[in-house]
PDB file of N, CA and C in Angstrom:
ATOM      1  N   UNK A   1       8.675   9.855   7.292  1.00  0.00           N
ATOM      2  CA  UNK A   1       9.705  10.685   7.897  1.00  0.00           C
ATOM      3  C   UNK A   1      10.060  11.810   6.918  1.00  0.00           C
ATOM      4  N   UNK A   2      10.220  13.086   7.318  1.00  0.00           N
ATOM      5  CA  UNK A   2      10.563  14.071   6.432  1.00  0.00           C
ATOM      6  C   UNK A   2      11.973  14.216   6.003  1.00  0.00           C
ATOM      7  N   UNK A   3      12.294  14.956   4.794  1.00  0.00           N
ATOM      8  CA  UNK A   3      13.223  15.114   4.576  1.00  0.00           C
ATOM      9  C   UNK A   3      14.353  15.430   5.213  1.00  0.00           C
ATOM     10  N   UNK A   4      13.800  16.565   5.816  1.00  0.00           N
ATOM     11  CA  UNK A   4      14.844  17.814   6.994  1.00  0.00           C
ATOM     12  C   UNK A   4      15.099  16.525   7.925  1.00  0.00           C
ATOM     13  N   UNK A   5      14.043  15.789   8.404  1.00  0.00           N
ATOM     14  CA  UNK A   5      15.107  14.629   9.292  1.00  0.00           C
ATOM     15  C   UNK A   5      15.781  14.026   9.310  1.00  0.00           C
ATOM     16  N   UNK A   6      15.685  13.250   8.172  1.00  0.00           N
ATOM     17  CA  UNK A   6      16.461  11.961   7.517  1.00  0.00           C
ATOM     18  C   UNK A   6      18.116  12.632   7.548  1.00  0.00           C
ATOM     19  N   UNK A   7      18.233  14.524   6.849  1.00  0.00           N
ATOM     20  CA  UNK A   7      19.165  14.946   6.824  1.00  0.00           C
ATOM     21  C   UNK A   7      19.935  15.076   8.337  1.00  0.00           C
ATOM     22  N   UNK A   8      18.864  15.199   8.903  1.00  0.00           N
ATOM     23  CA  UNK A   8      19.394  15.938  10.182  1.00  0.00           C
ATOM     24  C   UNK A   8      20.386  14.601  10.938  1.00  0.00           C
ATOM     25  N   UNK A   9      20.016  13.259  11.210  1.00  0.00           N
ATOM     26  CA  UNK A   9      19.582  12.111  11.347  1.00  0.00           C
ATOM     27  C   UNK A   9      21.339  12.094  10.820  1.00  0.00           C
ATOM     28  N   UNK A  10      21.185  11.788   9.125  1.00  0.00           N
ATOM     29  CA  UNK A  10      22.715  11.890   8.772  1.00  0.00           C
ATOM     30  C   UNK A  10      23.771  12.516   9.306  1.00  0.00           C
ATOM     31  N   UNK A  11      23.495  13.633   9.616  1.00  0.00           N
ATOM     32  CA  UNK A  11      24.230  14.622   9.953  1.00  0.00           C
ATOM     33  C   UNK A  11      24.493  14.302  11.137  1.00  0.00           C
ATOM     34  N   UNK A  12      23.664  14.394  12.203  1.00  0.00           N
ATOM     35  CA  UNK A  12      24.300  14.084  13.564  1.00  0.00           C
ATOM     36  C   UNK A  12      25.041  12.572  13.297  1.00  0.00           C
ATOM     37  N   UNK A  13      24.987  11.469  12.572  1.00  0.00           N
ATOM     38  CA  UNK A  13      25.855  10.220  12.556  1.00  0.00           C
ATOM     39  C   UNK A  13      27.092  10.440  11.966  1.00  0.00           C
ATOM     40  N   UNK A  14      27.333  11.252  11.159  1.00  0.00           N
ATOM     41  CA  UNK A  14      28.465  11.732  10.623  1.00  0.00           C
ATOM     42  C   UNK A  14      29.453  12.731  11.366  1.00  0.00           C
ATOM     43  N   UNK A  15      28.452  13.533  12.468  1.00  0.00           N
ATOM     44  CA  UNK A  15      29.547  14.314  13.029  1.00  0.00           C
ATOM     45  C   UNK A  15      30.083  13.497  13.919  1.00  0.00           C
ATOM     46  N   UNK A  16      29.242  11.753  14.743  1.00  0.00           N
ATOM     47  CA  UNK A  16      29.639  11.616  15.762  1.00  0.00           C
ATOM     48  C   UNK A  16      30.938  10.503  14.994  1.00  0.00           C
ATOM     49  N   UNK A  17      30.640  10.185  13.558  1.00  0.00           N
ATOM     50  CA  UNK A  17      31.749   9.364  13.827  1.00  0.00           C
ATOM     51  C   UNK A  17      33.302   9.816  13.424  1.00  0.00           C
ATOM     52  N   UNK A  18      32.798  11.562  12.511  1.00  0.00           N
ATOM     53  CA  UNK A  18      34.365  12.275  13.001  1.00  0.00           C
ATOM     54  C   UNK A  18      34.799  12.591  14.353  1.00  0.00           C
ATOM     55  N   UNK A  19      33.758  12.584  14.859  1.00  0.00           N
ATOM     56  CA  UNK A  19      34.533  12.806  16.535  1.00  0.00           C
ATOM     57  C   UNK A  19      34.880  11.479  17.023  1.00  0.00           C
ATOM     58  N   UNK A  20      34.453  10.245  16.939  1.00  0.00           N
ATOM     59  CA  UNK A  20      34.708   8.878  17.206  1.00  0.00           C
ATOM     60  C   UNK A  20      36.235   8.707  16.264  1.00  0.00           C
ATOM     61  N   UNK A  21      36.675   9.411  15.416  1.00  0.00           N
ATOM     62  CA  UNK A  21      38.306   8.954  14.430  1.00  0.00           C
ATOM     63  C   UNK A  21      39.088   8.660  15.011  1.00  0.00           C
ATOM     64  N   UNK A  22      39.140  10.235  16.212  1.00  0.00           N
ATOM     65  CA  UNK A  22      40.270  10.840  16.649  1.00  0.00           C
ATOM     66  C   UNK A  22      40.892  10.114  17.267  1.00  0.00           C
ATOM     67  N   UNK A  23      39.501   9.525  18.146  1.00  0.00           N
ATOM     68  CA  UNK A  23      39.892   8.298  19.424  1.00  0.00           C
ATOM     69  C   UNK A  23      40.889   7.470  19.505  1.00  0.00           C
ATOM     70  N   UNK A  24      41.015   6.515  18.393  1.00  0.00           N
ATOM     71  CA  UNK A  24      41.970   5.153  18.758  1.00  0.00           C
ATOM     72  C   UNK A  24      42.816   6.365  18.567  1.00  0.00           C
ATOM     73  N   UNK A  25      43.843   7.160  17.887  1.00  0.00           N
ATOM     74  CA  UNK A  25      44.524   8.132  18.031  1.00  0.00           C
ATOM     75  C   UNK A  25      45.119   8.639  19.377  1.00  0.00           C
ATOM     76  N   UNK A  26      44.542   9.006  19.815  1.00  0.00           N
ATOM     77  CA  UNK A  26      44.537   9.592  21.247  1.00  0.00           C
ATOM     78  C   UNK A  26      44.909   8.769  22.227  1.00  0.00           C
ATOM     79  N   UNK A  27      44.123   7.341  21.868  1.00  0.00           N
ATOM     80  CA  UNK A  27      44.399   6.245  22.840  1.00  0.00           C
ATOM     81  C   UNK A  27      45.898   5.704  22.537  1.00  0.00           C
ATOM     82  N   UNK A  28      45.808   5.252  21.381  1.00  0.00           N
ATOM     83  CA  UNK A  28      47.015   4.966  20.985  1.00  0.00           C
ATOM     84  C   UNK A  28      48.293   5.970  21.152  1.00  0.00           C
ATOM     85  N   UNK A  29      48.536   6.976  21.198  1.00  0.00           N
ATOM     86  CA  UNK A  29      49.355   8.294  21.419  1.00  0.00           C
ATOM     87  C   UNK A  29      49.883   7.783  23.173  1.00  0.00           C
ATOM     88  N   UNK A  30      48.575   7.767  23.758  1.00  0.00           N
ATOM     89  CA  UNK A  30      48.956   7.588  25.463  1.00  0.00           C
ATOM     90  C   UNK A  30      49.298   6.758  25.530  1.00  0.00           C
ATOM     91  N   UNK A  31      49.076   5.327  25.298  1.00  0.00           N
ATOM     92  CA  UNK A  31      49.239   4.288  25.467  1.00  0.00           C
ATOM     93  C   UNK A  31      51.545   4.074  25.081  1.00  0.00           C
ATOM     94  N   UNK A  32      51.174   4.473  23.793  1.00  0.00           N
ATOM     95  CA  UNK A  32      52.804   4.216  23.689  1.00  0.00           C
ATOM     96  C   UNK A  32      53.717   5.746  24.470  1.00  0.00           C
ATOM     97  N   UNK A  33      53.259   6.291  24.581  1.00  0.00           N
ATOM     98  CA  UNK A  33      53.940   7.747  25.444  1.00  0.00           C
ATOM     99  C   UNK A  33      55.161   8.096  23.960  1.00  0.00           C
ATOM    100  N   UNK A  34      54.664   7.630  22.568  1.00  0.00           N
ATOM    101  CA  UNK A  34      54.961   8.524  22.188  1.00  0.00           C
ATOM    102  C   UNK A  34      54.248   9.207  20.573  1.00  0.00           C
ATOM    103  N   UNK A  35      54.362  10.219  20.330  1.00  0.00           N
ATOM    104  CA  UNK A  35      54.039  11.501  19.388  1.00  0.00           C
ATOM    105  C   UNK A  35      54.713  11.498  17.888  1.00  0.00           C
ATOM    106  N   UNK A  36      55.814  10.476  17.936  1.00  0.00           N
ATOM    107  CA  UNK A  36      56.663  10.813  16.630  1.00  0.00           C
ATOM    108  C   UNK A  36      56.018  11.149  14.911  1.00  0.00           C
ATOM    109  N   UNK A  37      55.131  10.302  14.785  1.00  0.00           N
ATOM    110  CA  UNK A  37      54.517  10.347  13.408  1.00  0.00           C
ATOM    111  C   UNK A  37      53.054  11.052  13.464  1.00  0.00           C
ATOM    112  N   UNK A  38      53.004  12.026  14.659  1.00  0.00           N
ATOM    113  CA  UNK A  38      52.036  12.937  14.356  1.00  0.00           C
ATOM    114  C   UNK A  38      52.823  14.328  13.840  1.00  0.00           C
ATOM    115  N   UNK A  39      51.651  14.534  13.042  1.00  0.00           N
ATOM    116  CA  UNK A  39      52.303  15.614  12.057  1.00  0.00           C
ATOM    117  C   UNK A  39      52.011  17.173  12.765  1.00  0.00           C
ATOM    118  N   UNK A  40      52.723  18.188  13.094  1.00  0.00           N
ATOM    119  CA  UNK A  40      52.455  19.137  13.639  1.00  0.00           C
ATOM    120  C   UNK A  40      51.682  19.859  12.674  1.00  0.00           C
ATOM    121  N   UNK A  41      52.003  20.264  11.501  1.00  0.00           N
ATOM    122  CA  UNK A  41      51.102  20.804  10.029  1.00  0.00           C
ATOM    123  C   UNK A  41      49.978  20.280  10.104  1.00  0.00           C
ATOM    124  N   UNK A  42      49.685  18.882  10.258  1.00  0.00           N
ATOM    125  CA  UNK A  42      48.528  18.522   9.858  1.00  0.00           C
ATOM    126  C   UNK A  42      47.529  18.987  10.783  1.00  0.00           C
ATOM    127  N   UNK A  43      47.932  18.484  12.226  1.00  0.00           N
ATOM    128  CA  UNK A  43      47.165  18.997  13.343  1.00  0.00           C
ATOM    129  C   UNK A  43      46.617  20.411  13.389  1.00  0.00           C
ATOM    130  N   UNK A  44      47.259  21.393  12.871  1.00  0.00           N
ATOM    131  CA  UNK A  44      47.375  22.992  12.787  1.00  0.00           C
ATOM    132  C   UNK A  44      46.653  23.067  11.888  1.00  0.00           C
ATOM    133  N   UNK A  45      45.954  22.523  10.737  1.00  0.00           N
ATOM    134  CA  UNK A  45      45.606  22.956   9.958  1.00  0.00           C
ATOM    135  C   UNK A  45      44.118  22.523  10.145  1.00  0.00           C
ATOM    136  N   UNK A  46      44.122  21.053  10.714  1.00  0.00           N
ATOM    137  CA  UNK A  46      43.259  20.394  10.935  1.00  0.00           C
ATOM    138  C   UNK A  46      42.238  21.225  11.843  1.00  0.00           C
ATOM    139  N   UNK A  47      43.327  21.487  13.261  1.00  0.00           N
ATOM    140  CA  UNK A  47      42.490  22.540  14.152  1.00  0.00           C
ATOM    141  C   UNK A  47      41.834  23.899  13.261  1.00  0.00           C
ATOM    142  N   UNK A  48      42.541  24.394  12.405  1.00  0.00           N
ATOM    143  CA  UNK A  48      42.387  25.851  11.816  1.00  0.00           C
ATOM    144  C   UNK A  48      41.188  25.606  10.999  1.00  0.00           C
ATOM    145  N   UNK A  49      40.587  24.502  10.240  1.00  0.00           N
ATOM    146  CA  UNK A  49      39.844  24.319   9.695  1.00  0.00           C
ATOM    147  C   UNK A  49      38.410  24.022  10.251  1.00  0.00           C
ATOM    148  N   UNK A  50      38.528  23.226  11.053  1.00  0.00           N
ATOM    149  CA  UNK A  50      37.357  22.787  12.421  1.00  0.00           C
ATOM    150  C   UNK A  50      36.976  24.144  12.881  1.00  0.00           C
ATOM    151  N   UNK A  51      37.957  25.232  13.043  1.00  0.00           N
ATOM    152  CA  UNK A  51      37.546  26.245  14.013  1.00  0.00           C
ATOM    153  C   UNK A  51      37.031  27.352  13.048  1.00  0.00           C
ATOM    154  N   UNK A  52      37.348  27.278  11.923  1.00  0.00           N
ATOM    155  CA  UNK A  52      36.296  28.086  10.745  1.00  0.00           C
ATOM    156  C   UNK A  52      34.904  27.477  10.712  1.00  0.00           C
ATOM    157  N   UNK A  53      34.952  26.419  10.460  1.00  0.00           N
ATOM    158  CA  UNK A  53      33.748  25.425  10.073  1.00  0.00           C
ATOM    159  C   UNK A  53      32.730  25.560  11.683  1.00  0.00           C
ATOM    160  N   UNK A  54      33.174  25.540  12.680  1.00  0.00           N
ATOM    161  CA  UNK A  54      32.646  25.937  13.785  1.00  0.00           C
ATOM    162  C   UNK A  54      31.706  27.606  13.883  1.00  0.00           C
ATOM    163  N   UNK A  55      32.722  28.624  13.573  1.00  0.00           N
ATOM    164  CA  UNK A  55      32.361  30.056  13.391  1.00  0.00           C
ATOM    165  C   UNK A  55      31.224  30.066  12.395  1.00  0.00           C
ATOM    166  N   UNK A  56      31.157  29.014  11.286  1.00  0.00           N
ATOM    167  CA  UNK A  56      30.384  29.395  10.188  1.00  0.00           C
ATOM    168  C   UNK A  56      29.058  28.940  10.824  1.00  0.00           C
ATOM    169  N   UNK A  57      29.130  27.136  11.664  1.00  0.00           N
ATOM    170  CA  UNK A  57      27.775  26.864  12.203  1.00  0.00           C
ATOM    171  C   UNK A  57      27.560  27.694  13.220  1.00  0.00           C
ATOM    172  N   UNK A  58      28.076  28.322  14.044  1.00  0.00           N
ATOM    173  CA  UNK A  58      27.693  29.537  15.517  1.00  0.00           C
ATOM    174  C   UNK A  58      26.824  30.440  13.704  1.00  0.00           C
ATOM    175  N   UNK A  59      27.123  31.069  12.894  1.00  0.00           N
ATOM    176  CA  UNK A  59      26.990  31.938  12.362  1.00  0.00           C
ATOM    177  C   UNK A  59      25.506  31.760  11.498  1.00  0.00           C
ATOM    178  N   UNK A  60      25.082  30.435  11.740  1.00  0.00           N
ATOM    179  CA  UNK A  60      23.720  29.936  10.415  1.00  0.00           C
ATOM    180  C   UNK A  60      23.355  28.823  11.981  1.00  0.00           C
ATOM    181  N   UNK A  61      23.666  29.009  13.364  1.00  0.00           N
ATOM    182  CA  UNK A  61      23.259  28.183  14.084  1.00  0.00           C
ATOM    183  C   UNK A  61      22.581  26.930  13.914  1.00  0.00           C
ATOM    184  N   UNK A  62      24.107  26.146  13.480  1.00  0.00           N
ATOM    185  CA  UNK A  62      23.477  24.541  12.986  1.00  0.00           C
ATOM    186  C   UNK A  62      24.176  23.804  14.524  1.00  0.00           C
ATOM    187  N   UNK A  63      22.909  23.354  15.466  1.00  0.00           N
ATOM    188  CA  UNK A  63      23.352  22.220  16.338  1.00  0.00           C
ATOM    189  C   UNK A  63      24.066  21.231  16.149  1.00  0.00           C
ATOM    190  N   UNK A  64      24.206  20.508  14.810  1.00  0.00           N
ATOM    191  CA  UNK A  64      24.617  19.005  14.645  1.00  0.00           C
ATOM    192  C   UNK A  64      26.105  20.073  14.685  1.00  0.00           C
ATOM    193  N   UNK A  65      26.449  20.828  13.478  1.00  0.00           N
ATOM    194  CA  UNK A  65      27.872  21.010  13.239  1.00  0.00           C
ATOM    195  C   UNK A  65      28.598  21.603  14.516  1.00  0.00           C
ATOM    196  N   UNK A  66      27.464  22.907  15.415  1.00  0.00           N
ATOM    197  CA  UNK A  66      28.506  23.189  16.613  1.00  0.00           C
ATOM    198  C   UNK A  66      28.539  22.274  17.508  1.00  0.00           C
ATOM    199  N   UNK A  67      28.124  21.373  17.602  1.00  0.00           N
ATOM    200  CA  UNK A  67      28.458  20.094  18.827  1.00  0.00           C
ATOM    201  C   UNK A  67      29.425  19.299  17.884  1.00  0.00           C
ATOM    202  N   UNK A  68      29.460  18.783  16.973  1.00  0.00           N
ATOM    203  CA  UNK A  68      30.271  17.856  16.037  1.00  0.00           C
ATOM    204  C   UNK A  68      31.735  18.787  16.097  1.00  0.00           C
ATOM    205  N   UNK A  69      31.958  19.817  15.686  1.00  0.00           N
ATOM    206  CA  UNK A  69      33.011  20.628  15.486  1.00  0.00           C
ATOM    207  C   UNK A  69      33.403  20.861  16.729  1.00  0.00           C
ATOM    208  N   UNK A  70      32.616  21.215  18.086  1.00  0.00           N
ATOM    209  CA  UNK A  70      33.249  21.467  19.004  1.00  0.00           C
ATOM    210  C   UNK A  70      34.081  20.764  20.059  1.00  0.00           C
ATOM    211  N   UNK A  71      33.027  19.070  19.716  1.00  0.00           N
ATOM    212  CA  UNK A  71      34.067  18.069  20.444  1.00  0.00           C
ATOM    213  C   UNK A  71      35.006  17.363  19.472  1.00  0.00           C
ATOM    214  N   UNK A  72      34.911  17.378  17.867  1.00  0.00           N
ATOM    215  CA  UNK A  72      36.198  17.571  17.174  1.00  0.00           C
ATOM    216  C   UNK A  72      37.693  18.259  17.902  1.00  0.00           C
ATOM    217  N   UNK A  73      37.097  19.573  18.020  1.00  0.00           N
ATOM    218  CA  UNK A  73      38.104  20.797  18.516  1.00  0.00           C
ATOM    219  C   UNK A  73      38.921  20.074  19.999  1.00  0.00           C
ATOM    220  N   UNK A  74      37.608  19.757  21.098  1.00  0.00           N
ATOM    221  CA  UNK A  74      38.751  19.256  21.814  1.00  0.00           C
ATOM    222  C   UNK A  74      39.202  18.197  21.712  1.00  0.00           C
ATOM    223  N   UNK A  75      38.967  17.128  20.969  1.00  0.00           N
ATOM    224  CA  UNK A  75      39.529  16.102  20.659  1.00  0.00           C
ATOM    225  C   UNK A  75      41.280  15.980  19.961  1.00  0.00           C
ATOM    226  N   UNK A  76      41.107  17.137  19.603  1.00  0.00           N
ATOM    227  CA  UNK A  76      42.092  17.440  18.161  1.00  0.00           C
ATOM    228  C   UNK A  76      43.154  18.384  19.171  1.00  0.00           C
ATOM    229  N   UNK A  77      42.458  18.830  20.167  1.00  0.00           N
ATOM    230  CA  UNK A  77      43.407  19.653  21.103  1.00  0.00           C
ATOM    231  C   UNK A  77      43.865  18.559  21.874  1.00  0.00           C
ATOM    232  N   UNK A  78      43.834  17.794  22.390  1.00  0.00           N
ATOM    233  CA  UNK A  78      43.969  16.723  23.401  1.00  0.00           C
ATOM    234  C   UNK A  78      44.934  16.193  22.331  1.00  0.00           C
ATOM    235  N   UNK A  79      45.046  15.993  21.328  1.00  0.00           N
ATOM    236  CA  UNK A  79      46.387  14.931  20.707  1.00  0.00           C
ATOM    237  C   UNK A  79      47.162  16.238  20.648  1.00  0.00           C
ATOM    238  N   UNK A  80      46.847  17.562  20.400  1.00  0.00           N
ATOM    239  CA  UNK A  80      48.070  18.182  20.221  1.00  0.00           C
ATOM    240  C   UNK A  80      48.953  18.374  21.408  1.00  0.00           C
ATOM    241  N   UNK A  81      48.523  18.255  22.487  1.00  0.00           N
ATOM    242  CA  UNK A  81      48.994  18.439  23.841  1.00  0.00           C
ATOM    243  C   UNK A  81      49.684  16.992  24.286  1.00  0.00           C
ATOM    244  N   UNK A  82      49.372  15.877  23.378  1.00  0.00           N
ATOM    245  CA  UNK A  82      49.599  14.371  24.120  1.00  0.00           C
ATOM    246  C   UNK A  82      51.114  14.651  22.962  1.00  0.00           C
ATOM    247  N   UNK A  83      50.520  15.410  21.310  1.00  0.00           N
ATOM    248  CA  UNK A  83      52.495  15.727  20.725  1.00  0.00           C
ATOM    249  C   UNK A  83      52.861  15.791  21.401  1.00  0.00           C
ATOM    250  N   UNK A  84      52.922  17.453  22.133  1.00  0.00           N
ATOM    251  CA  UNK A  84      53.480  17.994  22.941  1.00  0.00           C
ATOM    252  C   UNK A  84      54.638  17.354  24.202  1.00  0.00           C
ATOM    253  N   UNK A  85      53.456  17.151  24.973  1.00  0.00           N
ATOM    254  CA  UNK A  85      53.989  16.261  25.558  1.00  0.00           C
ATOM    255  C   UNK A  85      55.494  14.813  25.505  1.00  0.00           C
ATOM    256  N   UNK A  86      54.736  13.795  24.540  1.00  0.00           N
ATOM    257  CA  UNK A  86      55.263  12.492  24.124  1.00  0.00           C
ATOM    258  C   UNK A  86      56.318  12.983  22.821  1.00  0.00           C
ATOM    259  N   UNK A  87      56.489  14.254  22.128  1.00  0.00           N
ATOM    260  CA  UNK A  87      57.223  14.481  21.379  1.00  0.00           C
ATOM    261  C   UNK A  87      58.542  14.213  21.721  1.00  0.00           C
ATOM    262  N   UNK A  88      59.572  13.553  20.705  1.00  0.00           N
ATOM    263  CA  UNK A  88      61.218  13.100  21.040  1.00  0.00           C
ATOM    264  C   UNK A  88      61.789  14.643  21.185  1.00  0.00           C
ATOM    265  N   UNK A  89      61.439  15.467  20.506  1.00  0.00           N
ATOM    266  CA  UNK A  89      62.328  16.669  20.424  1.00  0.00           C
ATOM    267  C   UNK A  89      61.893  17.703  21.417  1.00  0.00           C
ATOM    268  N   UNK A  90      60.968  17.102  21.709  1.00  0.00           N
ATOM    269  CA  UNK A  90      60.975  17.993  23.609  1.00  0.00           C
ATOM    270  C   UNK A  90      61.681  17.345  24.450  1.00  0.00           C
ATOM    271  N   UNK A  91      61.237  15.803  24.640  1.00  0.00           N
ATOM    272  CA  UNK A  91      61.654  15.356  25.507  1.00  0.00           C
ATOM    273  C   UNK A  91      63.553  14.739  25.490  1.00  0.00           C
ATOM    274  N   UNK A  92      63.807  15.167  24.414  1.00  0.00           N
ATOM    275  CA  UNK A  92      65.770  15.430  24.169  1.00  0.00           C
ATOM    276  C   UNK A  92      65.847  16.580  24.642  1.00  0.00           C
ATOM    277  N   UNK A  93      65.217  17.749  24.384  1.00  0.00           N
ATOM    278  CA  UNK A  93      65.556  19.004  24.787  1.00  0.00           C
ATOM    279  C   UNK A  93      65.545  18.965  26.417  1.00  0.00           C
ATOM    280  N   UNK A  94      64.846  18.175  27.358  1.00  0.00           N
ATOM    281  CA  UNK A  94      64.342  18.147  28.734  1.00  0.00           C
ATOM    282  C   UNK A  94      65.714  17.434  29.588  1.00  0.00           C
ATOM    283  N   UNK A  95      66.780  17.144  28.850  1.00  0.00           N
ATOM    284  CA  UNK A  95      67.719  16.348  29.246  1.00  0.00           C
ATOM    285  C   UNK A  95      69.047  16.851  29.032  1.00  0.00           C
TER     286      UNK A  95
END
């Protein structure tokens, strides 16, 4: 097996199991309907970083990273919207 594969090989297992993190996250978020100890900073930064790292693979067209980064992205969008949502300080403000 060649080198370039073995890498490639890594690479696609590594992007799928940052996209596999997010999950219990997400699940867990819906499941309790609520958001409190997600961090709005972290998420923002988290997204801001994914979406550089995305531009750079569109830019040197690496498949593993724009599929890895891109269902990162919506993954990472989907909890910010489940904050949103399940957040106490919206849902005090809604009342």
């Amino acid at each position: 097996m060649e080198t370039s594969t073995i890498f490639q090989m890594m690479g696609t297992t590594g992007s799928l199991i940052m996209c596999a993190s997010s999950i219990p996250q997400i699940v867990k978020t819906y499941r309790m309907k609520c958001a409190d100890n997600l961090s709005g900073s972290y998420l923002a930064i988290l997204m801001l970083g994914m979406t550089l790292i995305l531009f750079y693979a569109l830019h040197v067209k690496d498949i593993v990273f724009i599929m890895g980064n891109s269902i990162s992205l919506t993954l990472t969008a989907i909890l910010i919207a489940l904050r949103h949502k399940y957040s106490t300080s919206v849902r005090q403000s809604d009342t």
